[in-house]
PDB file of N, CA and C in Angstrom:
ATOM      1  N   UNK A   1      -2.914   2.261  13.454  1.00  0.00           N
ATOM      2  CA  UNK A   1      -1.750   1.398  13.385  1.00  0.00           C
ATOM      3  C   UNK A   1      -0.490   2.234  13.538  1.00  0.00           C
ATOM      4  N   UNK A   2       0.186   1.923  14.306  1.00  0.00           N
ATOM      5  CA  UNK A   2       1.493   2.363  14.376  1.00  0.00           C
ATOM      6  C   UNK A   2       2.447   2.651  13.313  1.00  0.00           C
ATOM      7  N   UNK A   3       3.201   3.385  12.865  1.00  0.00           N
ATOM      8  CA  UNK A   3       4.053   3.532  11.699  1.00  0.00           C
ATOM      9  C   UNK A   3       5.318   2.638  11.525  1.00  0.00           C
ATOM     10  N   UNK A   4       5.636   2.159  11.241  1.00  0.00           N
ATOM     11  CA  UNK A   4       7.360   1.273  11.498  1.00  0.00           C
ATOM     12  C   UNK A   4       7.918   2.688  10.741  1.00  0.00           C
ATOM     13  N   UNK A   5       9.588   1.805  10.950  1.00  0.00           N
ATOM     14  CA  UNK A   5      10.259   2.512   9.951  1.00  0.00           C
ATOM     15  C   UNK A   5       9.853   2.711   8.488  1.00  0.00           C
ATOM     16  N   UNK A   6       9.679   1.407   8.352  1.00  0.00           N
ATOM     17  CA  UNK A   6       9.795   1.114   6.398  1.00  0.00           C
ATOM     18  C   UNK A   6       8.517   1.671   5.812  1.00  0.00           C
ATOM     19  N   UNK A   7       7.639   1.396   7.147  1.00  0.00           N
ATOM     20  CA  UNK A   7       6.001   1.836   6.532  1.00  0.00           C
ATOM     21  C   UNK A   7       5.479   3.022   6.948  1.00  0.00           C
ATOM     22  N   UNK A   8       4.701   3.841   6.261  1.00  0.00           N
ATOM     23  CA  UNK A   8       4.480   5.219   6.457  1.00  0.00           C
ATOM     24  C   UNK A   8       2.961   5.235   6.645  1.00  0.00           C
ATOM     25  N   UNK A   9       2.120   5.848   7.283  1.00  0.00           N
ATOM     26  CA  UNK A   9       1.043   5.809   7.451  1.00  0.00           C
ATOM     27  C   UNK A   9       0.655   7.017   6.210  1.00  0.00           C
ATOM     28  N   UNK A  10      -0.247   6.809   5.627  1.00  0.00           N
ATOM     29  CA  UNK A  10      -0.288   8.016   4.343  1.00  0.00           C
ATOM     30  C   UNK A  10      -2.064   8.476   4.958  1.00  0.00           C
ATOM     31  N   UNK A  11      -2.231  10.029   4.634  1.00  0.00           N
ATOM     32  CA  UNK A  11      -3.637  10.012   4.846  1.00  0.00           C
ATOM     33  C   UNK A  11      -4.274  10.685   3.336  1.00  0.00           C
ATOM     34  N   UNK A  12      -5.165  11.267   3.647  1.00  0.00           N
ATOM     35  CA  UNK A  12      -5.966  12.282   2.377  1.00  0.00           C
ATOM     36  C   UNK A  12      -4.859  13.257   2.354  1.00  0.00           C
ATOM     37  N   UNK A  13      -4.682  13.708   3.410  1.00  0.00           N
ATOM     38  CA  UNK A  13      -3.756  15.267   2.931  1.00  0.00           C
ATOM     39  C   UNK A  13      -2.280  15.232   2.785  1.00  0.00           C
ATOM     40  N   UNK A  14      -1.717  13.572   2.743  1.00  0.00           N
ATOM     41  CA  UNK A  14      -0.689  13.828   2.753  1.00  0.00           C
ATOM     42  C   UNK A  14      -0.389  12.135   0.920  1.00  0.00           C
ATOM     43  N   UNK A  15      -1.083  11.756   0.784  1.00  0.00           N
ATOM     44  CA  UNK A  15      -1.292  11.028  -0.412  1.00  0.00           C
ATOM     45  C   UNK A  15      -0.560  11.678  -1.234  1.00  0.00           C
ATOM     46  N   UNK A  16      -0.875  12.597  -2.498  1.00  0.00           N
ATOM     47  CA  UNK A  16      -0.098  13.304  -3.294  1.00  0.00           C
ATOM     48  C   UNK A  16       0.985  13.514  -3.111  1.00  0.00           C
ATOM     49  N   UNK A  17       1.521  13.936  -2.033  1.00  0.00           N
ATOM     50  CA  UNK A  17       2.798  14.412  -1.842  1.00  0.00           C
ATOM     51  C   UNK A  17       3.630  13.553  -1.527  1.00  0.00           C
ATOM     52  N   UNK A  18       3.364  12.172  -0.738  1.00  0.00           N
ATOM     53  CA  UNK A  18       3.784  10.809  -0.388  1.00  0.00           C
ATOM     54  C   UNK A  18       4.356   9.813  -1.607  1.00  0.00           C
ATOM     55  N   UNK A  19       3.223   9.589  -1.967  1.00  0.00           N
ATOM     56  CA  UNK A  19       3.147   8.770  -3.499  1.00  0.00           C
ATOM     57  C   UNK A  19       3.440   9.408  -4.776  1.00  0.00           C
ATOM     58  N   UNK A  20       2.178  10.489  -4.795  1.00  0.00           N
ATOM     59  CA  UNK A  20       1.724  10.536  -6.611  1.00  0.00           C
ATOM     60  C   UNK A  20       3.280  11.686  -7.039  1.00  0.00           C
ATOM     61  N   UNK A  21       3.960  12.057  -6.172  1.00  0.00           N
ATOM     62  CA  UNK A  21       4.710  12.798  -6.302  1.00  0.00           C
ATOM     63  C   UNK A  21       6.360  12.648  -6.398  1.00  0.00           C
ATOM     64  N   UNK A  22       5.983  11.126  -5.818  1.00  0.00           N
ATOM     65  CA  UNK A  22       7.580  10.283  -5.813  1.00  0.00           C
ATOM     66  C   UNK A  22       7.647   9.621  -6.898  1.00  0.00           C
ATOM     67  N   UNK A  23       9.335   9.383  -6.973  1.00  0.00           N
ATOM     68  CA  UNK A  23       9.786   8.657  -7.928  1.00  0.00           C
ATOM     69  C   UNK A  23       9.771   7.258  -7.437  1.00  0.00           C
ATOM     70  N   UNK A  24       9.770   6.004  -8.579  1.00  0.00           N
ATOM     71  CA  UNK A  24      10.284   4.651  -8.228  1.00  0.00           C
ATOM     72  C   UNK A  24       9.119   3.939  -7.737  1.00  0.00           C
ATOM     73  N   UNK A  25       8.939   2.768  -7.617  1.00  0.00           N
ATOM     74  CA  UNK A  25       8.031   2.335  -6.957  1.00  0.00           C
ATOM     75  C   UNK A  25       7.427   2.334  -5.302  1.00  0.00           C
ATOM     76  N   UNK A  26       6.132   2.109  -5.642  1.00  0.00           N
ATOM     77  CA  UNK A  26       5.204   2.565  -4.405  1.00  0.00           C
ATOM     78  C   UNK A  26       4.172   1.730  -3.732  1.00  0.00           C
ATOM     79  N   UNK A  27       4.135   0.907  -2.738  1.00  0.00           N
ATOM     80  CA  UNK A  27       2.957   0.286  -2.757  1.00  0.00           C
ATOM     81  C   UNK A  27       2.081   0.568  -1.549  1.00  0.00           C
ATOM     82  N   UNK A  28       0.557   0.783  -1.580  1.00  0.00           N
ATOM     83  CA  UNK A  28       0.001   1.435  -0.746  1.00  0.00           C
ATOM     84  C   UNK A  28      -1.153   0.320  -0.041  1.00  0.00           C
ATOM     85  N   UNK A  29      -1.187   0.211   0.633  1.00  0.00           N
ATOM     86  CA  UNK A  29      -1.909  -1.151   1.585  1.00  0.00           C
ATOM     87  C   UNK A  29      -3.421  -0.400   2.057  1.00  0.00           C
ATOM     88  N   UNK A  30      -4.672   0.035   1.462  1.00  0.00           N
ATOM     89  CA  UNK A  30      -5.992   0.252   1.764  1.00  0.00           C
ATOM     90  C   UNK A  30      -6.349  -0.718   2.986  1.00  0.00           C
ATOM     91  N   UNK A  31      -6.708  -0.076   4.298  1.00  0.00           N
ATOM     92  CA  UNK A  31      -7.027  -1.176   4.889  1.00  0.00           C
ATOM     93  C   UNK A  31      -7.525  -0.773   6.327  1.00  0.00           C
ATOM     94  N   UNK A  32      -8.728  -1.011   7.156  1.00  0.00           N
ATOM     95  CA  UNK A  32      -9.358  -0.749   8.247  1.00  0.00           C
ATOM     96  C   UNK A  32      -9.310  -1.717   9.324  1.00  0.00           C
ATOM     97  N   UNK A  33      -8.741  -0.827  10.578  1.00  0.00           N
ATOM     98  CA  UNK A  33      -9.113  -1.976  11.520  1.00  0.00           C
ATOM     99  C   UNK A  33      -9.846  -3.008  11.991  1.00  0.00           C
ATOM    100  N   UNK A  34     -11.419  -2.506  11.479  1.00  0.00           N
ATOM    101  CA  UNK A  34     -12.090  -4.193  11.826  1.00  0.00           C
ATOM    102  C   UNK A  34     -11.932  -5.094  10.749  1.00  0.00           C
ATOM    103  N   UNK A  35     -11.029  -4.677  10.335  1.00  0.00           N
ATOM    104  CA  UNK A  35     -11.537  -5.806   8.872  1.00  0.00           C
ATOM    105  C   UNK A  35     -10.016  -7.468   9.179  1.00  0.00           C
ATOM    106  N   UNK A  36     -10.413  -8.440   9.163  1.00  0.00           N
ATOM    107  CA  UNK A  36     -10.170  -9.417   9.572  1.00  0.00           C
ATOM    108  C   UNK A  36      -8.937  -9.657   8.595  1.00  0.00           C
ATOM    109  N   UNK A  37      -9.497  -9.860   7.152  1.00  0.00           N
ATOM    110  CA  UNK A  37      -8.335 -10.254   5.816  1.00  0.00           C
ATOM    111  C   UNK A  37      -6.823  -9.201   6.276  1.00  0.00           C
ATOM    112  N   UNK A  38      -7.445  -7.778   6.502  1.00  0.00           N
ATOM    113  CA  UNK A  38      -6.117  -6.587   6.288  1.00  0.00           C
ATOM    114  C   UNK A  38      -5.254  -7.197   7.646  1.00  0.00           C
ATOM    115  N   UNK A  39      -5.626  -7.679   9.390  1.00  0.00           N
ATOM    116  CA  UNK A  39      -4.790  -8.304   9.587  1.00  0.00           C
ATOM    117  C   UNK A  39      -4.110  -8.805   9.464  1.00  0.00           C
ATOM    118  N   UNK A  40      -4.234  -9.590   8.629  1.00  0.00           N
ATOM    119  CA  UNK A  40      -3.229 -11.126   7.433  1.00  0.00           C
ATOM    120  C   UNK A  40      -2.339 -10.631   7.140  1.00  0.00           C
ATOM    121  N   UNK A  41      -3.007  -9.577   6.103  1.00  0.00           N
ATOM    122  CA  UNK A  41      -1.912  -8.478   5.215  1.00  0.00           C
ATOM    123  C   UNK A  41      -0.862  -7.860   5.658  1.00  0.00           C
ATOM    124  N   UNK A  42      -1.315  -7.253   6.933  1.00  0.00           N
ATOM    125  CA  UNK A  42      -0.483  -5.839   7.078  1.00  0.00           C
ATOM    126  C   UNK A  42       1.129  -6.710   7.574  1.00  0.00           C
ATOM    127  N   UNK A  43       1.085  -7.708   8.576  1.00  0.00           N
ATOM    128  CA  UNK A  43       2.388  -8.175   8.458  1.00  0.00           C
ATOM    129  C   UNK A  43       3.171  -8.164   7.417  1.00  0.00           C
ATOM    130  N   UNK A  44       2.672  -8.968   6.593  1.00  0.00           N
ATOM    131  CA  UNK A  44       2.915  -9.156   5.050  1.00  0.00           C
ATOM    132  C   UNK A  44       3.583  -8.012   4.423  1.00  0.00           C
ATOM    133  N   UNK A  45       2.900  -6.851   4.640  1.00  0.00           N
ATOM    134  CA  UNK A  45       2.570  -5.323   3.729  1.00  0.00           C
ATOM    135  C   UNK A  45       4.409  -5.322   4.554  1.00  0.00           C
ATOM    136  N   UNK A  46       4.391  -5.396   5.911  1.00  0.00           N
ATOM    137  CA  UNK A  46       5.515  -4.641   6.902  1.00  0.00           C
ATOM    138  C   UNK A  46       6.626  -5.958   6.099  1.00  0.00           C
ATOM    139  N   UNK A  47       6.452  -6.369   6.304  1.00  0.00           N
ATOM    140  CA  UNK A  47       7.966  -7.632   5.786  1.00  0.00           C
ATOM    141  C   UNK A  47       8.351  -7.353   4.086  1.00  0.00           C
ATOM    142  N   UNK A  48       7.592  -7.095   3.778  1.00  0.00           N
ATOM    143  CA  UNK A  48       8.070  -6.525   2.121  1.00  0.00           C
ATOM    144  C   UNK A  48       8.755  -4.932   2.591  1.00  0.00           C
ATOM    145  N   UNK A  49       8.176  -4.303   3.142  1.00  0.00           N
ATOM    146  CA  UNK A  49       8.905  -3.021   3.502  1.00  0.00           C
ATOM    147  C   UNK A  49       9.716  -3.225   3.366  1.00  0.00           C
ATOM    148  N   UNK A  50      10.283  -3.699   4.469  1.00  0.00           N
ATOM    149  CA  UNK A  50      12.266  -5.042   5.150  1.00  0.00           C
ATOM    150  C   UNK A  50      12.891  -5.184   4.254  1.00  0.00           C
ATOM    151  N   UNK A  51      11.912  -5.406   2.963  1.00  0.00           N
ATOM    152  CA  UNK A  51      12.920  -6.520   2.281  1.00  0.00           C
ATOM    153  C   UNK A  51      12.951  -5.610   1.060  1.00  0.00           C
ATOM    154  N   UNK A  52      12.112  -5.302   1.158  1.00  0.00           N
ATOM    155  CA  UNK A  52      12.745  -4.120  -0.171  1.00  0.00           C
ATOM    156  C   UNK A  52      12.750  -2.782  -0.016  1.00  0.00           C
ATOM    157  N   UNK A  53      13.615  -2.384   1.001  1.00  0.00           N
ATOM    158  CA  UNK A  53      13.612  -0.951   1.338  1.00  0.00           C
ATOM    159  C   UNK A  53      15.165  -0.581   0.814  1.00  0.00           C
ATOM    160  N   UNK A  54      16.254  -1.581   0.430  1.00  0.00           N
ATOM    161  CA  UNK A  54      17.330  -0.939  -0.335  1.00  0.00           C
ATOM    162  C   UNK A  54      17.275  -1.087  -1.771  1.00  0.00           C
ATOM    163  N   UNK A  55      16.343  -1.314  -1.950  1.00  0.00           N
ATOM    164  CA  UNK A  55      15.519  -1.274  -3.495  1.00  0.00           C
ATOM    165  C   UNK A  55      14.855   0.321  -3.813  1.00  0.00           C
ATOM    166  N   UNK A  56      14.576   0.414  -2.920  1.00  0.00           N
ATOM    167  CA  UNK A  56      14.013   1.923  -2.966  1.00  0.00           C
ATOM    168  C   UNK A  56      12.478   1.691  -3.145  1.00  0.00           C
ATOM    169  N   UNK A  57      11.436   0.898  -2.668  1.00  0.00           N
ATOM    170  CA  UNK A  57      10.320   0.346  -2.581  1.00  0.00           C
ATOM    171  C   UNK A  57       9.819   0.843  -1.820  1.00  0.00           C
ATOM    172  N   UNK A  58       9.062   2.360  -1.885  1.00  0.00           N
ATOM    173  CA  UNK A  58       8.273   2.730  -0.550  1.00  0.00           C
ATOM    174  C   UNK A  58       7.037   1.928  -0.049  1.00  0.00           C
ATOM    175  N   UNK A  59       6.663   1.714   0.802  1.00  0.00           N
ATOM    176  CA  UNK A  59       5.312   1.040   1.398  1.00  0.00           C
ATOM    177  C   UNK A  59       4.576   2.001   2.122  1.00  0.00           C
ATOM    178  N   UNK A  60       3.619   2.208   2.073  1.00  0.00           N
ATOM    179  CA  UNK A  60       2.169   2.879   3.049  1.00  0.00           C
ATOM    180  C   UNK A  60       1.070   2.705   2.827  1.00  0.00           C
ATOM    181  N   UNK A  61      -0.010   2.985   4.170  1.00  0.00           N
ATOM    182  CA  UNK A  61      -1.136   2.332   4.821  1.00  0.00           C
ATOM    183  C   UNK A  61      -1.897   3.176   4.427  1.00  0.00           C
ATOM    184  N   UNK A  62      -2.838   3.004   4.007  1.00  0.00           N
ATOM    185  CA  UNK A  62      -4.265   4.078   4.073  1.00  0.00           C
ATOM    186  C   UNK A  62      -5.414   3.458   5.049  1.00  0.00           C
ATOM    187  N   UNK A  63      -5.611   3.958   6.462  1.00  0.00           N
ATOM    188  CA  UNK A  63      -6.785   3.228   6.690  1.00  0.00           C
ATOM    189  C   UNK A  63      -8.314   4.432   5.934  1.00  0.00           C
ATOM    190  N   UNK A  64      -8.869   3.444   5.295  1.00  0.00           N
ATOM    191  CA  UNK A  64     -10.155   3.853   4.641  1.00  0.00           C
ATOM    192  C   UNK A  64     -10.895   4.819   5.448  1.00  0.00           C
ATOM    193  N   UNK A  65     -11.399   4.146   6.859  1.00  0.00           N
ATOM    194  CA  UNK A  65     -12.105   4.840   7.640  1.00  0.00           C
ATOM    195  C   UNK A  65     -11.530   6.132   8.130  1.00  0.00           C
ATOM    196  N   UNK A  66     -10.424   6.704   7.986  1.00  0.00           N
ATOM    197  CA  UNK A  66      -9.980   7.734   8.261  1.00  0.00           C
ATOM    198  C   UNK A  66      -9.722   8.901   7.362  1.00  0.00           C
ATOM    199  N   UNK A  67      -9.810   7.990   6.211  1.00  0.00           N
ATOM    200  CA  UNK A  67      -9.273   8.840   4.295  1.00  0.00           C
ATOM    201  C   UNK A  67     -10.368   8.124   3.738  1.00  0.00           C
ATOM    202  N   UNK A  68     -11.265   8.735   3.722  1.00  0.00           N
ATOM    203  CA  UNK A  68     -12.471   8.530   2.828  1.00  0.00           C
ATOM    204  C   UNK A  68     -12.150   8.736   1.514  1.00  0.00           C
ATOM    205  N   UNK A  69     -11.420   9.813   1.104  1.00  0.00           N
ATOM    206  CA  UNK A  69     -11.577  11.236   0.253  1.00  0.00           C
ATOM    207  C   UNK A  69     -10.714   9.645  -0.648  1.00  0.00           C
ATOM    208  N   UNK A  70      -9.438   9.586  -0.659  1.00  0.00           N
ATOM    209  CA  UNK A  70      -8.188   8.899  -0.990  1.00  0.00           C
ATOM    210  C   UNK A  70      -9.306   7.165  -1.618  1.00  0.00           C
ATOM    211  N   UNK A  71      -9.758   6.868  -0.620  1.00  0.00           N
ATOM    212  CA  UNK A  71     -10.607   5.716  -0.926  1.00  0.00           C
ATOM    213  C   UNK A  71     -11.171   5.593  -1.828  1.00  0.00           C
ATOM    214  N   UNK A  72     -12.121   6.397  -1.947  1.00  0.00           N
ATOM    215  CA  UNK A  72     -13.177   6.795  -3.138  1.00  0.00           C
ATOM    216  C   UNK A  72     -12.158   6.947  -4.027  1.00  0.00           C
ATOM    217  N   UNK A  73     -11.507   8.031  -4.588  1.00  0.00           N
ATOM    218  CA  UNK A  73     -10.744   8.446  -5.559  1.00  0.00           C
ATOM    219  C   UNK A  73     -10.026   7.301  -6.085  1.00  0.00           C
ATOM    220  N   UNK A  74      -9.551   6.249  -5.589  1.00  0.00           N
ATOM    221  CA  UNK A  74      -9.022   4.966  -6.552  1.00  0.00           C
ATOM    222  C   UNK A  74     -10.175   3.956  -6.417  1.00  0.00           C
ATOM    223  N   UNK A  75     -11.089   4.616  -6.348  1.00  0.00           N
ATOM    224  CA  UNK A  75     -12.589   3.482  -6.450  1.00  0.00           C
ATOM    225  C   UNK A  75     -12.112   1.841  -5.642  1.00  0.00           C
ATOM    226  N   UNK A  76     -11.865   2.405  -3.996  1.00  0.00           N
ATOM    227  CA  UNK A  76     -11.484   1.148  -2.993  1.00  0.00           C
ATOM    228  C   UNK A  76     -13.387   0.562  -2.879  1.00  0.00           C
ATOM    229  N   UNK A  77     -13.298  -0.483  -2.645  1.00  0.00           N
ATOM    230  CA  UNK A  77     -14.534  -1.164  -2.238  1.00  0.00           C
ATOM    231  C   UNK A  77     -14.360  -2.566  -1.664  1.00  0.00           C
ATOM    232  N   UNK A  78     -13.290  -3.081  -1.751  1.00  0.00           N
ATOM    233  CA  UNK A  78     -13.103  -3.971  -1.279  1.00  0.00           C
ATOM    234  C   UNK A  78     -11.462  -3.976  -0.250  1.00  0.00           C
ATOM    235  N   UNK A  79     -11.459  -4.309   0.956  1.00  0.00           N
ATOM    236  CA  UNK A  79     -10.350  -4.457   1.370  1.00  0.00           C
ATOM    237  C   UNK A  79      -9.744  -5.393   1.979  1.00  0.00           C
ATOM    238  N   UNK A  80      -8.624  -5.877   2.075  1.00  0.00           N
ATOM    239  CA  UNK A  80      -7.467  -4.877   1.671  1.00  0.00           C
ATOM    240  C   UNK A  80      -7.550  -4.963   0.560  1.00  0.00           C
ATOM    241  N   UNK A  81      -6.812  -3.738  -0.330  1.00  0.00           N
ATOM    242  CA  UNK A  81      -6.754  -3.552  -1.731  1.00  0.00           C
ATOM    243  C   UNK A  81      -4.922  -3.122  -1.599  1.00  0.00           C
ATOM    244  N   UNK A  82      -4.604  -3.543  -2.274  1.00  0.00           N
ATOM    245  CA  UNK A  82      -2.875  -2.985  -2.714  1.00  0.00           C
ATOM    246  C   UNK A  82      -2.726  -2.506  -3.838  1.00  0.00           C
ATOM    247  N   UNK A  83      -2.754  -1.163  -3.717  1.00  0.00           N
ATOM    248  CA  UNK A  83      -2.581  -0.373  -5.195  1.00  0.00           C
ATOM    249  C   UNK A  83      -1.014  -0.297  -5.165  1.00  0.00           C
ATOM    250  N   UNK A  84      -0.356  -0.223  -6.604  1.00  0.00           N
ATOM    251  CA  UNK A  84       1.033  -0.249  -6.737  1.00  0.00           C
ATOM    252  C   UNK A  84       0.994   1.164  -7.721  1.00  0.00           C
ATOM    253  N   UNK A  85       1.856   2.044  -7.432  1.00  0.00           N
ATOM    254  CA  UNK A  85       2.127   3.255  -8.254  1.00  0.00           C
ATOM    255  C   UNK A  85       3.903   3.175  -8.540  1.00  0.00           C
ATOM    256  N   UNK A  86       3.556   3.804  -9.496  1.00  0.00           N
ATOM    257  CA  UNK A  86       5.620   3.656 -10.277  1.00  0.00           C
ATOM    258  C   UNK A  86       5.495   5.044 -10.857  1.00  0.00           C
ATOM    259  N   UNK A  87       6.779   5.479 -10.159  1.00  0.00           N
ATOM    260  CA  UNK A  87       6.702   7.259 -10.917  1.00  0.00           C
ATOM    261  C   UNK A  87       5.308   8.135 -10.404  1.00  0.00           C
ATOM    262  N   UNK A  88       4.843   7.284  -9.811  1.00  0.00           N
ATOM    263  CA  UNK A  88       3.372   8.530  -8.635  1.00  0.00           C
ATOM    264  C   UNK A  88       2.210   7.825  -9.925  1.00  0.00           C
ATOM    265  N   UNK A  89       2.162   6.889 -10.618  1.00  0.00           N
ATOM    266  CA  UNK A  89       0.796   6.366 -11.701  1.00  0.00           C
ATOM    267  C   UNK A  89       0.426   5.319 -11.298  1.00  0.00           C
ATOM    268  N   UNK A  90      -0.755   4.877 -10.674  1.00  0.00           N
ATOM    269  CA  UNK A  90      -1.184   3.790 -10.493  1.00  0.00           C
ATOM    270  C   UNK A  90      -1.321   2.492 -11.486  1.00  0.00           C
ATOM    271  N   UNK A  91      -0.143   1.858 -11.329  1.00  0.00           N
ATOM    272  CA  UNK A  91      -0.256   0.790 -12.377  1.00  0.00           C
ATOM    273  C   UNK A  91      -0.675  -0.451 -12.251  1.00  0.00           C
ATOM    274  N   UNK A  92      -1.639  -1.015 -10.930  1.00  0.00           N
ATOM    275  CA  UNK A  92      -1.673  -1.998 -10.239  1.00  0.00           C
ATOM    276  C   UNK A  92      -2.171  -2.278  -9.045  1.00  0.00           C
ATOM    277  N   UNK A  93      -2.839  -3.330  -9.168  1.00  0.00           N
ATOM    278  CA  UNK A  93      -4.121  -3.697  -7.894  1.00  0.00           C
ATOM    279  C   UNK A  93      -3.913  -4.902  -7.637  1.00  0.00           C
ATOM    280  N   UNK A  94      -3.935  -5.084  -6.378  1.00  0.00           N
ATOM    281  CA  UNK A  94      -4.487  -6.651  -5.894  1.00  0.00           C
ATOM    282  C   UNK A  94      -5.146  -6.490  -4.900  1.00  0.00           C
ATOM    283  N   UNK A  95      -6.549  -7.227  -4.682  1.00  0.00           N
ATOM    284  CA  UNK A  95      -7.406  -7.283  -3.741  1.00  0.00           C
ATOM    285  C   UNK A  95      -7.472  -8.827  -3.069  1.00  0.00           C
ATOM    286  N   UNK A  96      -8.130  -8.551  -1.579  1.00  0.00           N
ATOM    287  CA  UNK A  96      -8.217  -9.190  -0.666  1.00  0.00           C
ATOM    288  C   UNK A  96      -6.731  -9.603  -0.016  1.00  0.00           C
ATOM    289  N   UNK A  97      -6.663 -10.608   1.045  1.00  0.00           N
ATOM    290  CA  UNK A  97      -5.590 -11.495   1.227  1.00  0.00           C
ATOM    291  C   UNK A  97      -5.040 -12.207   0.519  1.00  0.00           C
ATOM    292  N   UNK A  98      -3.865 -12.203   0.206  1.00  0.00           N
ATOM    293  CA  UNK A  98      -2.852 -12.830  -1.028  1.00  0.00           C
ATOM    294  C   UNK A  98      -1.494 -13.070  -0.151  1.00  0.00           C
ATOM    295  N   UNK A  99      -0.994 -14.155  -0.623  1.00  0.00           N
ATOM    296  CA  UNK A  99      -0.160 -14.761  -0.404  1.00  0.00           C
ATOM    297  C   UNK A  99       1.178 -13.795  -0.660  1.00  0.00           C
ATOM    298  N   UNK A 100       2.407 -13.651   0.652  1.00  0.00           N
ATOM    299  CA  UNK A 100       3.352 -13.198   0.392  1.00  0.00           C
ATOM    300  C   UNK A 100       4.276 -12.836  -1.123  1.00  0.00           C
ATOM    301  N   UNK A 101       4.176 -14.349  -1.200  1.00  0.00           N
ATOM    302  CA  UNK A 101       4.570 -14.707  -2.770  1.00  0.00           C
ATOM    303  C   UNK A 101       4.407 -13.770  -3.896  1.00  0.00           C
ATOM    304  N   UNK A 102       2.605 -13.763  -4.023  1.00  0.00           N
ATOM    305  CA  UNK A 102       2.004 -13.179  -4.412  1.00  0.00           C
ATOM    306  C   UNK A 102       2.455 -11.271  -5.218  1.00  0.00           C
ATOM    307  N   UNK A 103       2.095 -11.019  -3.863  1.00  0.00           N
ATOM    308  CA  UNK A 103       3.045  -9.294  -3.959  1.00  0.00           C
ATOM    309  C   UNK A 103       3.713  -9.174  -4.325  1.00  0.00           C
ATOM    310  N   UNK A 104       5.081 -10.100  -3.954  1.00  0.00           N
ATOM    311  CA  UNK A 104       6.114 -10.049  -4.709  1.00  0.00           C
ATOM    312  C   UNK A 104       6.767 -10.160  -6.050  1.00  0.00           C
ATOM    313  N   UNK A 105       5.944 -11.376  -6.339  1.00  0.00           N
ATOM    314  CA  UNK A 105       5.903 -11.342  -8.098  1.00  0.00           C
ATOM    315  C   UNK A 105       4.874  -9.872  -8.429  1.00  0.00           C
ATOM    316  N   UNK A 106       4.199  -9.256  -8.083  1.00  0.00           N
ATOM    317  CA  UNK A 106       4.039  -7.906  -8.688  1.00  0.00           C
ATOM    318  C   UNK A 106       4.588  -6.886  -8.028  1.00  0.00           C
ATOM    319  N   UNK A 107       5.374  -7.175  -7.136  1.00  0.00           N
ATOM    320  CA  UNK A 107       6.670  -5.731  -7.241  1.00  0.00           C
ATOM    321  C   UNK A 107       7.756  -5.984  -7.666  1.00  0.00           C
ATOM    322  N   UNK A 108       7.969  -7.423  -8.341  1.00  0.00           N
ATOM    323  CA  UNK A 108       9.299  -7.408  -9.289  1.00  0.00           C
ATOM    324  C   UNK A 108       8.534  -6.936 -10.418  1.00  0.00           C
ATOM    325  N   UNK A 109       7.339  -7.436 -11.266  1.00  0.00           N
ATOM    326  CA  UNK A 109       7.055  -6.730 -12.134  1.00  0.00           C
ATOM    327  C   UNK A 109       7.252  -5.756 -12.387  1.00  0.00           C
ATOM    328  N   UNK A 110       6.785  -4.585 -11.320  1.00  0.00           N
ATOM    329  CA  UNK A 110       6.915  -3.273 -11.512  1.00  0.00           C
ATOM    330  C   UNK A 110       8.617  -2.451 -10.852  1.00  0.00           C
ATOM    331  N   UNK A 111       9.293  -2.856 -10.779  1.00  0.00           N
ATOM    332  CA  UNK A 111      10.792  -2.543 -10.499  1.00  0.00           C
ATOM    333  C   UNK A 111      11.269  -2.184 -11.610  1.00  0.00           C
TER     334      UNK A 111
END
């Protein structure tokens, strides 16, 4: 997948230093090309970028099949998965396709 501005493609070797290492909130979009649901998403994932990028709301992609290592390590098994980290700590999951809405009431939570 292509990178936008707002969205960062994150891999295994660059995770830590991306996320677990930043301040403020973080949300990271688990997700493989054949997989049908993460289509849905990833618009979704890119329009929250937009909208909360003068919030200071980073967004990035992990595709699974490429970051195994990253996958495993937050025990992914189902995708898409949206892990949310605040201060680089994973405080937050939502799995499958979810409604715009959705996300959003858990990244005001975590703001």
């Amino acid at each position: 997948m292509a990178e936008t501005k707002q969205v960062m493609t994150v891999t295994d070797d660059t995770f830590t230093q991306t996320i677990e290492e930043s301040d403020g909130l973080a949300l990271v979009d688990f997700w493989a090309e054949w997989c049908g649901p993460c289509r849905i998403v990833g618009p979704v994932v890119e329009e929250l970028a937009g909208d909360y990028a003068d919030k200071g709301v980073k967004v990035g992609k992990v595709d699974v099949d490429e970051n195994p290592r990253t996958a495993s390590r937050f025990g992914i098994r189902s995708i898409p998965s949206i892990l949310f980290f605040k201060d680089g700590a994973h405080v937050d999951t939502v799995v499958g396709a979810v409604p715009k809405s959705h996300l959003e009431k858990k990244i005001q939570e975590h703001l």
